[in-house]
Each structure stands twice: as C-alpha cells, then as structure tokens.
C-alpha atoms as a PDB file:
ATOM      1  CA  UNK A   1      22.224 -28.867   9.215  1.00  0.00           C
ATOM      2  CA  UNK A   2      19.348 -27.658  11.161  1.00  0.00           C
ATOM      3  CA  UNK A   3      21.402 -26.541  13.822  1.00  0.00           C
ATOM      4  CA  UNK A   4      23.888 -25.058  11.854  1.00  0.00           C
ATOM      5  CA  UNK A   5      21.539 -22.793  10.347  1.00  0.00           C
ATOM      6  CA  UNK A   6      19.745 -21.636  14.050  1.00  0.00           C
ATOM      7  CA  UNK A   7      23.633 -21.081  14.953  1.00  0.00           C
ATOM      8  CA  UNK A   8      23.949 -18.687  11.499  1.00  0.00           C
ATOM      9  CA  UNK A   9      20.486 -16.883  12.646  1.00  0.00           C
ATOM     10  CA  UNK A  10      21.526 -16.520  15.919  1.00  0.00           C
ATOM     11  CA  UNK A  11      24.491 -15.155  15.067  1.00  0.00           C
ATOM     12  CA  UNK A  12      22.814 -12.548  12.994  1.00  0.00           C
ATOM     13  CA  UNK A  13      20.907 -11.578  15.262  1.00  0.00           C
ATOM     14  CA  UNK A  14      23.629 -10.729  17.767  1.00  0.00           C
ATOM     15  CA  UNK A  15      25.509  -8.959  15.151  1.00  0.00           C
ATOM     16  CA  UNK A  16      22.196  -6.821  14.875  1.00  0.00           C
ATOM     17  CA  UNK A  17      22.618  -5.891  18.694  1.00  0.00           C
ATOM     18  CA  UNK A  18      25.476  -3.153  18.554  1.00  0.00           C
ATOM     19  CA  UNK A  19      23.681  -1.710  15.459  1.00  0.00           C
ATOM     20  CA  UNK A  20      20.675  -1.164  17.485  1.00  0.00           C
ATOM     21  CA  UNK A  21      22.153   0.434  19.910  1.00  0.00           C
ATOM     22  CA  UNK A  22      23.759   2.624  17.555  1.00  0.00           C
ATOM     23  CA  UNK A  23      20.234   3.395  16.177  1.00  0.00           C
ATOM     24  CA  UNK A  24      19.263   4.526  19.524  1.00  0.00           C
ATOM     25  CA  UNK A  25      22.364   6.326  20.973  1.00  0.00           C
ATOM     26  CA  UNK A  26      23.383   7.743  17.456  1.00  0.00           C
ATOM     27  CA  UNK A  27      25.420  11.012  18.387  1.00  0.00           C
ATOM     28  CA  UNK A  28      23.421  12.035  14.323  1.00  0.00           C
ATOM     29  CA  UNK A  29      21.032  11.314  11.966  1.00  0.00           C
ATOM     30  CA  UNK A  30      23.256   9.774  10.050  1.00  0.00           C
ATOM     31  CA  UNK A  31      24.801   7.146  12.198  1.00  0.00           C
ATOM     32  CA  UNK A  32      21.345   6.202  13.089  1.00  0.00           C
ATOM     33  CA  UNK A  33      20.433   6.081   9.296  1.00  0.00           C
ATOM     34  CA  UNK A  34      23.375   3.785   8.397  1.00  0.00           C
ATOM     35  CA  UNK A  35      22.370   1.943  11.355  1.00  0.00           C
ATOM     36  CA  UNK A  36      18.773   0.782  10.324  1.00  0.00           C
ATOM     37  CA  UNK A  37      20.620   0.479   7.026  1.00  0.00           C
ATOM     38  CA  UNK A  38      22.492  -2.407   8.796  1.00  0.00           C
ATOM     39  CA  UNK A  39      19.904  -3.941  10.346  1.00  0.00           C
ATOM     40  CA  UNK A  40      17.793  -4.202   6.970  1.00  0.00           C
ATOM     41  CA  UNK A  41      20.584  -5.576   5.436  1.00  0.00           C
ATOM     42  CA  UNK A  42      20.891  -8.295   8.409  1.00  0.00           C
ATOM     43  CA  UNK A  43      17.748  -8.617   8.069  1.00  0.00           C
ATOM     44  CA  UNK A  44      17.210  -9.560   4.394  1.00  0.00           C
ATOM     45  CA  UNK A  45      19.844 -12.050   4.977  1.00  0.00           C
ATOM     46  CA  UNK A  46      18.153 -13.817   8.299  1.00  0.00           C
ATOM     47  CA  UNK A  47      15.043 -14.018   5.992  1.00  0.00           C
ATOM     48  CA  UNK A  48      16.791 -16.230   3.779  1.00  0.00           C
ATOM     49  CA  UNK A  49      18.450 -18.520   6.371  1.00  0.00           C
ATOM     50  CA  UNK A  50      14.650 -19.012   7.748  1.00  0.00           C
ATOM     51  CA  UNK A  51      13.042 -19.839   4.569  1.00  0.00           C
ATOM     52  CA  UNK A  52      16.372 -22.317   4.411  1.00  0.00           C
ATOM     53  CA  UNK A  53      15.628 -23.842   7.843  1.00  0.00           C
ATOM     54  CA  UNK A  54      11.657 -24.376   6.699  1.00  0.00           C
ATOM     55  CA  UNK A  55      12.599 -25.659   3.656  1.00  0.00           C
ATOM     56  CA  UNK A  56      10.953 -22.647   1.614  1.00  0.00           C
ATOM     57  CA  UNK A  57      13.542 -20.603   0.074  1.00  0.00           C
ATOM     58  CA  UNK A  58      11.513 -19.622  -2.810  1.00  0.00           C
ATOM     59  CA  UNK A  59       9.370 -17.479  -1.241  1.00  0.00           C
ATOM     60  CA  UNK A  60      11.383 -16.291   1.247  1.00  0.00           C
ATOM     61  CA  UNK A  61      13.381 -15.230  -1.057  1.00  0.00           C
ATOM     62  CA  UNK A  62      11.177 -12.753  -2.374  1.00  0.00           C
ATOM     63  CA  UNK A  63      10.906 -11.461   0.957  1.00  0.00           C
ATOM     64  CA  UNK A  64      14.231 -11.125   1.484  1.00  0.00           C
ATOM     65  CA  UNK A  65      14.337  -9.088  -1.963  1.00  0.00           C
ATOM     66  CA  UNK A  66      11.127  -6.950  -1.237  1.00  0.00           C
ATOM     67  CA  UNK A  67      12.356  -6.081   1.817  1.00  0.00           C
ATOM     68  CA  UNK A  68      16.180  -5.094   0.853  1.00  0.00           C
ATOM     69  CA  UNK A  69      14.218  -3.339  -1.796  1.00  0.00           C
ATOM     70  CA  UNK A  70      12.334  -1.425   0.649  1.00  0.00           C
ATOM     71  CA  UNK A  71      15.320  -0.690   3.303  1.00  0.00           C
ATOM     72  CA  UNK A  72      16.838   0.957  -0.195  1.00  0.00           C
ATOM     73  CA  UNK A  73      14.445   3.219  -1.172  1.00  0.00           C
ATOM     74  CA  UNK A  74      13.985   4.497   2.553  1.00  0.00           C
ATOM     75  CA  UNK A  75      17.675   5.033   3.066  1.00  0.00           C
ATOM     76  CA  UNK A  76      17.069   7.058  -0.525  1.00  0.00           C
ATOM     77  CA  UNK A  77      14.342   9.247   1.079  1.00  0.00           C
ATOM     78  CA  UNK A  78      16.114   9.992   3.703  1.00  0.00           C
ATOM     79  CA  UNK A  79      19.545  10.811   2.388  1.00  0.00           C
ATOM     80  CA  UNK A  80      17.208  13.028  -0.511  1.00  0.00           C
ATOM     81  CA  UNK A  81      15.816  14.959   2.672  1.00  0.00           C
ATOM     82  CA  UNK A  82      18.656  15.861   4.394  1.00  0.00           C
ATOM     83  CA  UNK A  83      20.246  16.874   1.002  1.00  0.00           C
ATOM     84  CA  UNK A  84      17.038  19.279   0.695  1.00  0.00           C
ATOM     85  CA  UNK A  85      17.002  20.237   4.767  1.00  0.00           C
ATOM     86  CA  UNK A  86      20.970  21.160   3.850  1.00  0.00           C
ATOM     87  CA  UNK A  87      20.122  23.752   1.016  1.00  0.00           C
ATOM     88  CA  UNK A  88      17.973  25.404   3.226  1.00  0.00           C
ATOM     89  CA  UNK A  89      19.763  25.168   5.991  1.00  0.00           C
ATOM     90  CA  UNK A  90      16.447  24.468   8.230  1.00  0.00           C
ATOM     91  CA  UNK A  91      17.176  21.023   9.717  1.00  0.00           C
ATOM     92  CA  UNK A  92      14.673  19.715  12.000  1.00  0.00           C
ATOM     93  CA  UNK A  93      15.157  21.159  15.918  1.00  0.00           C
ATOM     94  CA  UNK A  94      17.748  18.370  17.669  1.00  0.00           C
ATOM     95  CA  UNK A  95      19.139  16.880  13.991  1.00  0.00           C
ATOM     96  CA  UNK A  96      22.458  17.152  13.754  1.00  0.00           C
ATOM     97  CA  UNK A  97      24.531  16.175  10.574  1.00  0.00           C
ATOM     98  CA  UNK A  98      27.430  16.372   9.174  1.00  0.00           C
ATOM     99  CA  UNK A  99      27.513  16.261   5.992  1.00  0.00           C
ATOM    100  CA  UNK A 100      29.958  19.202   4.874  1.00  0.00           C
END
C-alpha cells in the first residue's frame, strides 16, 4: 500500500510540473493566477496522501484544509485587485489581463 501511495504522490507531483511552468512563462496574470491556483489545489491533496503514508491523517488533514483555505482567499485577493486595477484602468507596468 505503501508504494501505492509514493506512486499517487509522485504522480502529483509531476502533474504539478506543467503548472509551474505555466506560473513562470504565463503570457498574463491570470494564467499565472490559475496556475498557483492548481498547484494549491495539488497541493492540499499531496498533504493528505502524506499524512496517509505516515499513518496521521487527522492532522494532516487539517493541513490540507488550512491550506486549501488559504490558496482560496489569496486567489480572492487577487481576482478583488485586478477587478479594482480594471476600474481604474491603472494596472501595474508589465500586467497584462484580459478580462473584458
């Protein structure tokens, strides 16, 4: 079962890979938003497959939920401030959107 689960974690974290890249060669802010987005969500879910593999799933379940929490409210900040940056129309120099 062990190995089965360090197969599932592994796997996650090469499913993480082409998100990261996307993070770092978003063509906007947004891609790169929905990106981290991803990898919090990934993330949340390799938290619980550890805590399964040490035989701890209680607390690293709250981890897992803290976290997801967290990933939440920062992709709410975010989408909040480029709402605001878009009624003024004063985005940040190189940000580029597209929200229409």
């Amino acid at each position: 079962m062990d190995a089965f689960l360090m197969f599932v974690g592994l796997a996650l974290f090469a499913l993480m890979l082409p998100a990261m890249y996307r993070v770092a060669a978003g063509p906007t802010a947004i891609d790169r938003v929905v990106a981290v987005n991803v990898i919090g969500t990934k993330t949340a879910v390799l938290l619980i497959v550890i805590g399964t593999i040490y035989g701890r799933v209680e607390m690293f379940v709250d981890f897992a939920l803290a976290y997801a929490l967290l990933n939440f409210i920062g992709s709410l900040a975010v989408a909040r401030f480029f709402h605001r940056m878009k009624n003024r129309e004063k985005l940040p120099e190189g940000v580029e959107t597209e929200i229409s």
